[in-house]
PDB file of N, CA and C in Angstrom:
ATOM      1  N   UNK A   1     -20.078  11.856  30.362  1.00  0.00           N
ATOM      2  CA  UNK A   1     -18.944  10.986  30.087  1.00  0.00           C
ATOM      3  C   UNK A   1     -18.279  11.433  28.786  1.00  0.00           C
ATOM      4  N   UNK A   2     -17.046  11.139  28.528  1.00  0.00           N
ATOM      5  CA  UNK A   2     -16.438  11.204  27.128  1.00  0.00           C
ATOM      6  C   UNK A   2     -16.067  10.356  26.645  1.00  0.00           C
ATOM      7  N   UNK A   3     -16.291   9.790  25.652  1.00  0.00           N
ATOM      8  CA  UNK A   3     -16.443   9.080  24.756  1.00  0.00           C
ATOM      9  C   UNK A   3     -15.054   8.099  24.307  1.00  0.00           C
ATOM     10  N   UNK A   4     -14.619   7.110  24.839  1.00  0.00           N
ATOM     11  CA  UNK A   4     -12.970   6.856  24.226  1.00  0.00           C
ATOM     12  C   UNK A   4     -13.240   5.832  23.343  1.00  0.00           C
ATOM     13  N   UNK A   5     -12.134   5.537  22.924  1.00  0.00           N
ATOM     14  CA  UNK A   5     -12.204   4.656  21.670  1.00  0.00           C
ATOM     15  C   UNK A   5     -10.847   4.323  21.351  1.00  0.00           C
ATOM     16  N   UNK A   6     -10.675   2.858  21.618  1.00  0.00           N
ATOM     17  CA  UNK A   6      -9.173   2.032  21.890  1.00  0.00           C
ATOM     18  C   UNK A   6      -9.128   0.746  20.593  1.00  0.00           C
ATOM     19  N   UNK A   7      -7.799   0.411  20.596  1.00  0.00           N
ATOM     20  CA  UNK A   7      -7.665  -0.595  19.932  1.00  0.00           C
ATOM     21  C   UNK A   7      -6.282  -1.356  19.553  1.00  0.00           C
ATOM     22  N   UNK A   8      -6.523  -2.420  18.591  1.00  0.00           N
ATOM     23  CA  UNK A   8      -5.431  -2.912  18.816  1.00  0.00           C
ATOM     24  C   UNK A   8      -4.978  -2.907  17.221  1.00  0.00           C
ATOM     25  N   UNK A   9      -3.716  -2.223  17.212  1.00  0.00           N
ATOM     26  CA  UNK A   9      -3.042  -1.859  16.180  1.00  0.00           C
ATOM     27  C   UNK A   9      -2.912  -2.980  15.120  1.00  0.00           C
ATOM     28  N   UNK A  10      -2.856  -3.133  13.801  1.00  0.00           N
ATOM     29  CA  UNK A  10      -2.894  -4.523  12.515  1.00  0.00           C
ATOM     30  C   UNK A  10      -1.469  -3.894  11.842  1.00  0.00           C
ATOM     31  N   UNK A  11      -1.336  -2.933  11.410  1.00  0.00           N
ATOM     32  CA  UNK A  11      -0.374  -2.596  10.767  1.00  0.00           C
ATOM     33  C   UNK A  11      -0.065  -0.833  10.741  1.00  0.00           C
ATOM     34  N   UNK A  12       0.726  -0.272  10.893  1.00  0.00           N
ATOM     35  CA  UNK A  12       0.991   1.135  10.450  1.00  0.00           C
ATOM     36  C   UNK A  12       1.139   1.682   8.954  1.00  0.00           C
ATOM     37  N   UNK A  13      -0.104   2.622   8.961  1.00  0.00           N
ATOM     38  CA  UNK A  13      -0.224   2.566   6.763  1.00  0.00           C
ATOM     39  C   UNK A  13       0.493   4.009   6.592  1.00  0.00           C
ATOM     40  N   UNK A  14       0.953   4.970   7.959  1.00  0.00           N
ATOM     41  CA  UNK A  14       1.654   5.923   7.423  1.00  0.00           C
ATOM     42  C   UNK A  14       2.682   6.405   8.526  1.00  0.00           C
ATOM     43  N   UNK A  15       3.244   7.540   7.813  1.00  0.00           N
ATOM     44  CA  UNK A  15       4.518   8.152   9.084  1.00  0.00           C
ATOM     45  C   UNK A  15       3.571   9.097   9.999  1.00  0.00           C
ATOM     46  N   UNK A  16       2.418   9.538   9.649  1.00  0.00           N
ATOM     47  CA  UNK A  16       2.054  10.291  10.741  1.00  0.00           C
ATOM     48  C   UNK A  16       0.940   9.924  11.428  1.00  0.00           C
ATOM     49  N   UNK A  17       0.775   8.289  11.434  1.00  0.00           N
ATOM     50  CA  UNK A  17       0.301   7.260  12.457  1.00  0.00           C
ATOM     51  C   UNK A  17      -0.473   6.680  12.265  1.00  0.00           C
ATOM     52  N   UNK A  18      -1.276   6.546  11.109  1.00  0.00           N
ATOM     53  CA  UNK A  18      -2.521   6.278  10.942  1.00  0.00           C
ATOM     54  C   UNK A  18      -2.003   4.393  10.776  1.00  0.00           C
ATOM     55  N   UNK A  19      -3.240   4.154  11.595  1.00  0.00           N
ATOM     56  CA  UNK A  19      -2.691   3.023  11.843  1.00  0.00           C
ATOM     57  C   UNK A  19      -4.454   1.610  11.298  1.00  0.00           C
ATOM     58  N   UNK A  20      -3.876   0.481  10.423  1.00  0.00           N
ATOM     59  CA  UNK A  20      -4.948  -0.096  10.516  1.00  0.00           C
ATOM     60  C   UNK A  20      -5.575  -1.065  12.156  1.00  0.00           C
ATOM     61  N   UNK A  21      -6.564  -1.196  12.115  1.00  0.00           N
ATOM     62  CA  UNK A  21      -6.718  -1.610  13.536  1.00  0.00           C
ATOM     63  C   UNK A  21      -7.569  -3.268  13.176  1.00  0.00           C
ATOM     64  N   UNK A  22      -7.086  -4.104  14.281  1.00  0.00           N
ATOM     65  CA  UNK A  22      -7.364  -5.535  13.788  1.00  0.00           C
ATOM     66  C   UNK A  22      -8.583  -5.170  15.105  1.00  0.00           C
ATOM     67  N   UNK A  23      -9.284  -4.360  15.753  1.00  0.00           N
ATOM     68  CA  UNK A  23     -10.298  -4.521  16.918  1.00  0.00           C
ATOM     69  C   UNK A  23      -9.880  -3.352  17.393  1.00  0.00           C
ATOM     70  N   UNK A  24     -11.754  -2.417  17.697  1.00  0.00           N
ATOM     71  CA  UNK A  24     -11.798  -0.786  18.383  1.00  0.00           C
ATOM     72  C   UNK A  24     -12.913  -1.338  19.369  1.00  0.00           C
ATOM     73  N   UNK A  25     -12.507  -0.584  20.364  1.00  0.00           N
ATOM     74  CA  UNK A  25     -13.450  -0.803  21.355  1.00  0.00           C
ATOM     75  C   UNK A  25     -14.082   0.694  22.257  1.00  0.00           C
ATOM     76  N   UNK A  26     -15.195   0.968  21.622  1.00  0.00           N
ATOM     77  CA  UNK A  26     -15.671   2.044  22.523  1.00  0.00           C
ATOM     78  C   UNK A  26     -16.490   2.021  24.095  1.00  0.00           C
ATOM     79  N   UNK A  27     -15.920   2.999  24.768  1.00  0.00           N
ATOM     80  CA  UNK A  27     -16.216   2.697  26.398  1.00  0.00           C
ATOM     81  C   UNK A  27     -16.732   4.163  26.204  1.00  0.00           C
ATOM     82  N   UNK A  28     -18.167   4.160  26.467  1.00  0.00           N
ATOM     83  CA  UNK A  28     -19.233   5.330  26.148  1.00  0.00           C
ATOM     84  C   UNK A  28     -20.492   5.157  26.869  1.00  0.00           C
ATOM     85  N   UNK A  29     -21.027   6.325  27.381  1.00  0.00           N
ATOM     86  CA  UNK A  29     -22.561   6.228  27.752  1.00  0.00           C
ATOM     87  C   UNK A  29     -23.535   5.598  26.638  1.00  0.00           C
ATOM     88  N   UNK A  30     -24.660   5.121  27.279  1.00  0.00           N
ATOM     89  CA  UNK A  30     -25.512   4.558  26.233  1.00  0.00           C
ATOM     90  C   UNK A  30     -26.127   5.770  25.532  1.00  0.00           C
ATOM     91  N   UNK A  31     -26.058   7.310  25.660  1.00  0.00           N
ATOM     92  CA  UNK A  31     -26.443   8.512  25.062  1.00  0.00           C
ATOM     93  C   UNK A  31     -25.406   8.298  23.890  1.00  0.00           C
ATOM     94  N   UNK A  32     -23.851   8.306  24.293  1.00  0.00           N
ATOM     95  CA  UNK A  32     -23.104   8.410  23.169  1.00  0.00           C
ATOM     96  C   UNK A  32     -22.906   7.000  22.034  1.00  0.00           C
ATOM     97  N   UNK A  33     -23.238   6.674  22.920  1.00  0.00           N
ATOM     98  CA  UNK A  33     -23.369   5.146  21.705  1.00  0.00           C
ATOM     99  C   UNK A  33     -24.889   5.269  20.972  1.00  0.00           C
ATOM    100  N   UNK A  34     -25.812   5.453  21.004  1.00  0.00           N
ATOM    101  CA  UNK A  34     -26.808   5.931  20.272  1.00  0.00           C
ATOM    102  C   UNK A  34     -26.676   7.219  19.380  1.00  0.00           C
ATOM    103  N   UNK A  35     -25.680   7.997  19.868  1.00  0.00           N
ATOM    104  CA  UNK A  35     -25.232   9.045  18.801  1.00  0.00           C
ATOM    105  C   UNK A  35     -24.213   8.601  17.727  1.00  0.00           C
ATOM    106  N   UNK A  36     -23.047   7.722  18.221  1.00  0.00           N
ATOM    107  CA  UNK A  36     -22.397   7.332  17.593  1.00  0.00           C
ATOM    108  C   UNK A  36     -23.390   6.479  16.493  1.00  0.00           C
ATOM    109  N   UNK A  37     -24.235   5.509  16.742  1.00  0.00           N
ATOM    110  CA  UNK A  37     -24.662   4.374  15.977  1.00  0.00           C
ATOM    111  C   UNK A  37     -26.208   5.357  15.151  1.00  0.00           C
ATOM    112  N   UNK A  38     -26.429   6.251  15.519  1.00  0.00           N
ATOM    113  CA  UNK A  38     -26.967   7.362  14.866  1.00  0.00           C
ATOM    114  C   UNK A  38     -26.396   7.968  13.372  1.00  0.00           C
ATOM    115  N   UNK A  39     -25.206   8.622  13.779  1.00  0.00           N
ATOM    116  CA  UNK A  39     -24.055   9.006  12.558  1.00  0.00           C
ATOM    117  C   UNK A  39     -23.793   7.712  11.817  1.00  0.00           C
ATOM    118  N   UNK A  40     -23.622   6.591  12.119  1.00  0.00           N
ATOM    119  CA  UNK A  40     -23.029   5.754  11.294  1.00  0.00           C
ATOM    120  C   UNK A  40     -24.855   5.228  10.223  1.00  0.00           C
ATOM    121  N   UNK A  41     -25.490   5.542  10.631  1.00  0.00           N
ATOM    122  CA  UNK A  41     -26.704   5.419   9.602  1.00  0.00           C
ATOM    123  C   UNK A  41     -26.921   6.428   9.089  1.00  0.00           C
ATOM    124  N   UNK A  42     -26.707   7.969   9.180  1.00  0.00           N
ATOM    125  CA  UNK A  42     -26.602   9.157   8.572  1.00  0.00           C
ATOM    126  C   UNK A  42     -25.457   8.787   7.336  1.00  0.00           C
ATOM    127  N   UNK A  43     -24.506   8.638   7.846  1.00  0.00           N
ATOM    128  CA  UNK A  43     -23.242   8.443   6.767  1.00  0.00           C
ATOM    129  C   UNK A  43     -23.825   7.293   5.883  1.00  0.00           C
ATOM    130  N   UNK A  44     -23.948   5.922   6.161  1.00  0.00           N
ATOM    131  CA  UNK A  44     -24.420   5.013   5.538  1.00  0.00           C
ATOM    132  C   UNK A  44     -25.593   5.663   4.093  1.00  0.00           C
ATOM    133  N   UNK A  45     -26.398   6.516   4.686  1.00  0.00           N
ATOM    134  CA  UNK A  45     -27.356   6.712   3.792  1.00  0.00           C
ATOM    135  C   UNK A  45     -26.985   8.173   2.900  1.00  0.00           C
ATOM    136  N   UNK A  46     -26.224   9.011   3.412  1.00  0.00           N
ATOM    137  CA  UNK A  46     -25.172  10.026   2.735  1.00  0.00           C
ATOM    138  C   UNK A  46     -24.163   9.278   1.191  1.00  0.00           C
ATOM    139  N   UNK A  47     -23.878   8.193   1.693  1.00  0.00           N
ATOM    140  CA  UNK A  47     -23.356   7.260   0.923  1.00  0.00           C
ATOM    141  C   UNK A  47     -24.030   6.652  -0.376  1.00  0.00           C
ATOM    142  N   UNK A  48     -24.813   6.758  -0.035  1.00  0.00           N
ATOM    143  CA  UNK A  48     -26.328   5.557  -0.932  1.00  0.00           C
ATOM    144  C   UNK A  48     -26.721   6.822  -1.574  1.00  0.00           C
ATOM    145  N   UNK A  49     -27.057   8.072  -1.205  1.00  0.00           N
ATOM    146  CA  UNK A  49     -27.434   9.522  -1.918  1.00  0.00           C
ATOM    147  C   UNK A  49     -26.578   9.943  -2.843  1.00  0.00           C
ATOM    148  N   UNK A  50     -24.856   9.947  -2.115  1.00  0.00           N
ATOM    149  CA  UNK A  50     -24.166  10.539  -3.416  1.00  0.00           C
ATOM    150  C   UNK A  50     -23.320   9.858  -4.067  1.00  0.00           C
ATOM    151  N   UNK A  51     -23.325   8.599  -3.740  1.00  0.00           N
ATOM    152  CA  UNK A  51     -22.615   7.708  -4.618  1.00  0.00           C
ATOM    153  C   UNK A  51     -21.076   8.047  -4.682  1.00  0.00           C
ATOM    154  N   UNK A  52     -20.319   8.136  -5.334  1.00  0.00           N
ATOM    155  CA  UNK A  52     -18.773   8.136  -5.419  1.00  0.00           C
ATOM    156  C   UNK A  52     -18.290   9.780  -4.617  1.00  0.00           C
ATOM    157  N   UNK A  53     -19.130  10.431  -4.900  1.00  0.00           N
ATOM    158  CA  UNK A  53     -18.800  12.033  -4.554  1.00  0.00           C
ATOM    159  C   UNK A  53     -18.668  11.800  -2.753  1.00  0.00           C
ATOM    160  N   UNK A  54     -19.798  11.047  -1.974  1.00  0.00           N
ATOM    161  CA  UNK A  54     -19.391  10.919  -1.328  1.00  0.00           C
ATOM    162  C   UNK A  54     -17.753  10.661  -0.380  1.00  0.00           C
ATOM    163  N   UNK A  55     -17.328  11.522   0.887  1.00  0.00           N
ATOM    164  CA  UNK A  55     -16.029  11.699   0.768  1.00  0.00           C
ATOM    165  C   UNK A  55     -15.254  11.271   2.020  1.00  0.00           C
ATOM    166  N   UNK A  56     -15.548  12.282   3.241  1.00  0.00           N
ATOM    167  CA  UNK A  56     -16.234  11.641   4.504  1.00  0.00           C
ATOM    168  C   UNK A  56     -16.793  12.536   5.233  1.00  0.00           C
ATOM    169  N   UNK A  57     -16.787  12.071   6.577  1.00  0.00           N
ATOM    170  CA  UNK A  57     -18.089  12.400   7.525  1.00  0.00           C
ATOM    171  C   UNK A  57     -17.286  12.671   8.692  1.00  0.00           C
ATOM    172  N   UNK A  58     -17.400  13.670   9.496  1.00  0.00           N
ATOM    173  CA  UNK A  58     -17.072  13.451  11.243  1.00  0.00           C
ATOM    174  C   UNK A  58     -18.182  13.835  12.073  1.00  0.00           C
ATOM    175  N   UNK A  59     -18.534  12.595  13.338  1.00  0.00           N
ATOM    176  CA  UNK A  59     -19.110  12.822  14.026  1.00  0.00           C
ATOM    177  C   UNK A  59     -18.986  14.037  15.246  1.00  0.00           C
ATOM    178  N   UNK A  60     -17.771  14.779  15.342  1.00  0.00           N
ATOM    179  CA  UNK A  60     -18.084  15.953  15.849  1.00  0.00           C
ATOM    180  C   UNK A  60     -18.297  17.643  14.802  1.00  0.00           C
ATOM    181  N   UNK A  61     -18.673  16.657  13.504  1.00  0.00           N
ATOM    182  CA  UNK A  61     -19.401  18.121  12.928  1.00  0.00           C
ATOM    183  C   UNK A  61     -20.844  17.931  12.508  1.00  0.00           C
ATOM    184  N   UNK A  62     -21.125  17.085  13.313  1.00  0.00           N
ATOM    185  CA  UNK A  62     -22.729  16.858  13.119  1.00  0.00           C
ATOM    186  C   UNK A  62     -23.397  17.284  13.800  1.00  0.00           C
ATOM    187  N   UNK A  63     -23.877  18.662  13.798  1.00  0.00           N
ATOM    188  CA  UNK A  63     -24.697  19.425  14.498  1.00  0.00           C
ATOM    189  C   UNK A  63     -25.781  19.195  15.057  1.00  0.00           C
ATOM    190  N   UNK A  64     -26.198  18.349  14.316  1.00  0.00           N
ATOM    191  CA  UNK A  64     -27.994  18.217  14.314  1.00  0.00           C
ATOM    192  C   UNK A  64     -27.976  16.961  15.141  1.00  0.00           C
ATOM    193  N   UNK A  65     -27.447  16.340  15.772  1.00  0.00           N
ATOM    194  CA  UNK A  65     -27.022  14.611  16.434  1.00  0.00           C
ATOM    195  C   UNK A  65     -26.553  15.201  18.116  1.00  0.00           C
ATOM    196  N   UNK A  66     -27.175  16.543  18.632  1.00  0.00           N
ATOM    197  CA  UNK A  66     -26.522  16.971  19.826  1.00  0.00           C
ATOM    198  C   UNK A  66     -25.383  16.985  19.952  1.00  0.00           C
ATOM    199  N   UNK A  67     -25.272  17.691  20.619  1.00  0.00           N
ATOM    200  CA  UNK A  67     -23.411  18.013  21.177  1.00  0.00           C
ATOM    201  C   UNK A  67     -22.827  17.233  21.499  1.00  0.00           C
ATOM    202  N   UNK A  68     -21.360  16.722  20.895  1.00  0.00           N
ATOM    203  CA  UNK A  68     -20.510  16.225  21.088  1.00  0.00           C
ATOM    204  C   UNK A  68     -19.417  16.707  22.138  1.00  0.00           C
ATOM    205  N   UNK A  69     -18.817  15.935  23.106  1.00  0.00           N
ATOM    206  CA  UNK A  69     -17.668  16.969  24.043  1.00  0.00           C
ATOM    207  C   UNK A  69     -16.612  16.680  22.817  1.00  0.00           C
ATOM    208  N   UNK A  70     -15.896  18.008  23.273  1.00  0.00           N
ATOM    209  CA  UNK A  70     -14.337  18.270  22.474  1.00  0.00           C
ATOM    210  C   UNK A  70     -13.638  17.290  23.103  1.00  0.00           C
ATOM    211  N   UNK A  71     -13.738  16.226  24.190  1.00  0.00           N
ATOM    212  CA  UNK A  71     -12.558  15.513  24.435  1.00  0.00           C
ATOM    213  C   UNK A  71     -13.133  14.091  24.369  1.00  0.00           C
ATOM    214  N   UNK A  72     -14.610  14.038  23.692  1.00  0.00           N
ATOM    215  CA  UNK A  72     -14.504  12.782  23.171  1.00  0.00           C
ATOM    216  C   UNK A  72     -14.067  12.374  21.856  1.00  0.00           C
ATOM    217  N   UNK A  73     -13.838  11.253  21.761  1.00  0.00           N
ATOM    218  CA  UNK A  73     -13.162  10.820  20.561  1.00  0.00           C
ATOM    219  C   UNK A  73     -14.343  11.219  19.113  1.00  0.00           C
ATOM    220  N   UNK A  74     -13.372  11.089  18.224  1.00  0.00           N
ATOM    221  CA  UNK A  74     -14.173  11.923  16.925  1.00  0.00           C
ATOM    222  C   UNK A  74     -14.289  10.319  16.024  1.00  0.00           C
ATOM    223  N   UNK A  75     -15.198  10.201  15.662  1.00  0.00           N
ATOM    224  CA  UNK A  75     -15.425   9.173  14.705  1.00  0.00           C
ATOM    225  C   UNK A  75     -15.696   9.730  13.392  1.00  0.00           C
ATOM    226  N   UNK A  76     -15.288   9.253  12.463  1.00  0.00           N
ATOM    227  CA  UNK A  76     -15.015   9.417  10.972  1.00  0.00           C
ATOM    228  C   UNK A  76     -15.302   8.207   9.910  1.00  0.00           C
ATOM    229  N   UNK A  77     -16.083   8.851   8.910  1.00  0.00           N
ATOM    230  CA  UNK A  77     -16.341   7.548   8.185  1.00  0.00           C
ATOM    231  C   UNK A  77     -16.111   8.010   6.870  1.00  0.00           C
ATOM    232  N   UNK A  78     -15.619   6.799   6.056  1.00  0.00           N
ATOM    233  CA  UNK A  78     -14.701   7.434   4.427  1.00  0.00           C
ATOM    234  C   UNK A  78     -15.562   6.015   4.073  1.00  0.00           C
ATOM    235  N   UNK A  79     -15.718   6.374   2.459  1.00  0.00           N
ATOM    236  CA  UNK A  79     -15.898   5.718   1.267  1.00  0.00           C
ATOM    237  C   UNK A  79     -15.257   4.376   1.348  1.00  0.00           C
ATOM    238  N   UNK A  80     -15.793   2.904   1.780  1.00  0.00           N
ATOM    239  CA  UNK A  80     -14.768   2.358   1.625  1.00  0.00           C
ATOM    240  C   UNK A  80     -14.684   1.730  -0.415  1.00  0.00           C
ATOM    241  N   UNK A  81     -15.621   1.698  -1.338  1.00  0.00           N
ATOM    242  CA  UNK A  81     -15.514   0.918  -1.852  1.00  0.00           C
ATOM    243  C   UNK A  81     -14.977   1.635  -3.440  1.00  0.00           C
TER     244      UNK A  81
END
């Protein structure tokens, strides 16, 4: 399966789309949702290690978390604080 990831737009924060989202909804195998919810505790604790240096993360350059397909959606996680 590939991985999608939908939602419903809150506001537009730029001209080349990036958009805040008031609700994402991923429609994924239970393989990719265990990878996904995998990375998001990798990053979490990447976070807690480097403190501010921390920058971000994408889940299709995480090698070591099995292969990702190129046409599933890429999840990304930034610094929020």
């Amino acid at each position: 399966m590939k991985a999608k990831a939908f939602g419903y737009a809150k506001k537009r924060l730029s001209e080349e789309g990036l958009l805040a989202m008031s609700e994402v909804s991923f429609v994924a195998s239970p393989a990719e949702l265990k990878r996904i919810a995998a990375f998001l505790v990798k990053c979490a604790e990447d976070m807690e290690r480097h403190g501010p240096k921390f920058g971000h993360n994408h889940l299709s350059a995480e090698k070591d978390l099995h292969p990702w397909s190129k046409d599933s959606v890429d999840v990304i996680v930034a610094r929020g604080d």
